[in-house]
Protein backbone atom coordinates (compact mmCIF):
# COMPACT_ATOMS: atom_id res chain seq x y z
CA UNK A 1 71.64 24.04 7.29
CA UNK A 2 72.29 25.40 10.91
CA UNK A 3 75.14 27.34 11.12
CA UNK A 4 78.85 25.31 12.51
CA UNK A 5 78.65 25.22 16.53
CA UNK A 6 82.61 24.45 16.30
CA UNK A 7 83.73 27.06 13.88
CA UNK A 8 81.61 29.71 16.16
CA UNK A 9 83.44 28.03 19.53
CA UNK A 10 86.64 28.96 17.59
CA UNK A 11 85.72 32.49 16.82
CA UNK A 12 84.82 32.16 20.61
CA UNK A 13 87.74 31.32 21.91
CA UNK A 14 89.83 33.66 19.38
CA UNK A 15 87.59 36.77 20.94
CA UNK A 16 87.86 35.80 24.71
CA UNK A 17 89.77 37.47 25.61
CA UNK A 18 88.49 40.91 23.76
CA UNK A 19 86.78 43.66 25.54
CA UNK A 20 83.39 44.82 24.23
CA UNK A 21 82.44 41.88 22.48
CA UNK A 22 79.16 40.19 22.03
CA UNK A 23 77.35 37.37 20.65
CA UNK A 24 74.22 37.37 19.09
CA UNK A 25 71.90 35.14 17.16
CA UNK A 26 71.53 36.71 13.93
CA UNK A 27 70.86 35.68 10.06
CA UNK A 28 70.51 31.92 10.45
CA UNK A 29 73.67 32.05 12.22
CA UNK A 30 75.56 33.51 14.67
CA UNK A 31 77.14 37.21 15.14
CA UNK A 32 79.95 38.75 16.81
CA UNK A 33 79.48 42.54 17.78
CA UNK A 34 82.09 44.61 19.15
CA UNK A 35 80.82 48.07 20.67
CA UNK A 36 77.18 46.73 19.44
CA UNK A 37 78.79 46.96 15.61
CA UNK A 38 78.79 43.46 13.63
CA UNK A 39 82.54 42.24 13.14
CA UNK A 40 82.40 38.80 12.38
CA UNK A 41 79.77 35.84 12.41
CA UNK A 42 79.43 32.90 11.12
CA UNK A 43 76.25 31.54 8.27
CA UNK A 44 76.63 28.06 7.77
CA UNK A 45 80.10 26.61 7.57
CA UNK A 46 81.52 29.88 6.44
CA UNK A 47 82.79 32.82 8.42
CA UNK A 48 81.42 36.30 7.56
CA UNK A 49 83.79 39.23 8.29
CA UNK A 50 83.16 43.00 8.10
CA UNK A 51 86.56 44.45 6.38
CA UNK A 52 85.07 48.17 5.43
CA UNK A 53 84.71 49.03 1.40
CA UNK A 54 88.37 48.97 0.74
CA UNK A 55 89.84 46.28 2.62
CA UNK A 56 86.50 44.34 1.68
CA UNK A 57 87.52 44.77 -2.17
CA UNK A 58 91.00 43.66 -1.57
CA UNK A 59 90.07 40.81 0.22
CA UNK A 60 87.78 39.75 -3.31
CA UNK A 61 90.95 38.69 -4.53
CA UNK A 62 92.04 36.22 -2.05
CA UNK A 63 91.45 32.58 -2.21
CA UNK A 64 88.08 31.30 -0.56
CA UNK A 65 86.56 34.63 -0.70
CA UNK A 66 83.66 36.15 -1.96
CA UNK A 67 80.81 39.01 -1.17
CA UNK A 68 78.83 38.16 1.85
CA UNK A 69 75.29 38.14 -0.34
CA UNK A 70 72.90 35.83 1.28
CA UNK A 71 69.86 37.73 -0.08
CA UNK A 72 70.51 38.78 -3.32
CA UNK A 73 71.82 42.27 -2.20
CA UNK A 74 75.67 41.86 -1.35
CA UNK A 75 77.01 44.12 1.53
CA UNK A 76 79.61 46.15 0.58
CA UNK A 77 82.63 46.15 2.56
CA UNK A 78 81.62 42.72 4.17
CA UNK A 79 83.13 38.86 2.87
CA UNK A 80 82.26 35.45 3.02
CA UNK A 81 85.60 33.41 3.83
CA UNK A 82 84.58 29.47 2.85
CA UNK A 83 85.52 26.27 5.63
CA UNK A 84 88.79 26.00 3.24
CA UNK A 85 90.13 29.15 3.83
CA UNK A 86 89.66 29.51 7.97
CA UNK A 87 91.00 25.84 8.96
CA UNK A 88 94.07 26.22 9.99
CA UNK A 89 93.66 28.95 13.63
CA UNK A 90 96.01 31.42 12.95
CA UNK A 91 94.46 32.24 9.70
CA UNK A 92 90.84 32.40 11.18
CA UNK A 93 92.72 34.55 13.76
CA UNK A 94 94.06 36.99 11.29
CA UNK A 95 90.68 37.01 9.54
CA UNK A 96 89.11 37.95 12.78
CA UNK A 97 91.92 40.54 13.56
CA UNK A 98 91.07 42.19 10.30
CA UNK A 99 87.79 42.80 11.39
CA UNK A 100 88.24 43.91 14.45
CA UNK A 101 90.46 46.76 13.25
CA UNK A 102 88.02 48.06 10.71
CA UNK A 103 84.88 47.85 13.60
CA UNK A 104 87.25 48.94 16.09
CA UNK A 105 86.86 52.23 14.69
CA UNK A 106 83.65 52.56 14.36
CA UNK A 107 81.45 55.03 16.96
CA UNK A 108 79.98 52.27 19.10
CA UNK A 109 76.06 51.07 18.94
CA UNK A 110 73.49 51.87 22.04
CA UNK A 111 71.32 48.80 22.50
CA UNK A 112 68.13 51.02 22.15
């Protein structure tokens, strides 16, 4: 399954207006880096967000949440938010917002 072309035109238009940010294809779907770090992307109809270890854990507990593990080897710190819990935009906002706060600290990435 390719990955949703509207739920990555929503992240789009939720990170237009951000400084820093780019989009790359990545993982069968698509990836949002800010300062060349991964923030959020999207693998099928699902939205991938990078939280950090301990907002990543918290977020376990939410509903239409698990570990983003799409190869047998989950990534700490980093969740897989399901089409139910992103389709209303203010929530896929927030969930983006999250994100963006954890990778918006993070030293940025040279494109060597």
């Amino acid at each position: 399954m390719a990955y949703s072309e509207s739920l990555a035109q929503r992240v789009r238009d939720c990170l237009s207006r951000r400084k820093g940010v780019e989009e790359k294809k990545m993982f069968g779907g698509v990836g949002f880096l800010l300062k060349g770090n991964m923030c959020v992307g999207i693998w099928k109809n699902s939205l991938i967000a990078r939280l950090g270890p301990e907002y990543g854990t918290a977020a376990l507990r939410e509903p239409f949440v698990k570990e983003f593990d799409i190869t047998g080897r989950p990534m700490k710190g980093w969740v897989l938010v399901a089409a139910e819990g992103i389709e209303e935009d203010p929530v896929l906002r927030e969930w983006i917002d999250r994100a963006m706060k954890f990778v918006g600290k993070l030293p940025a990435k040279s494109n060597e």
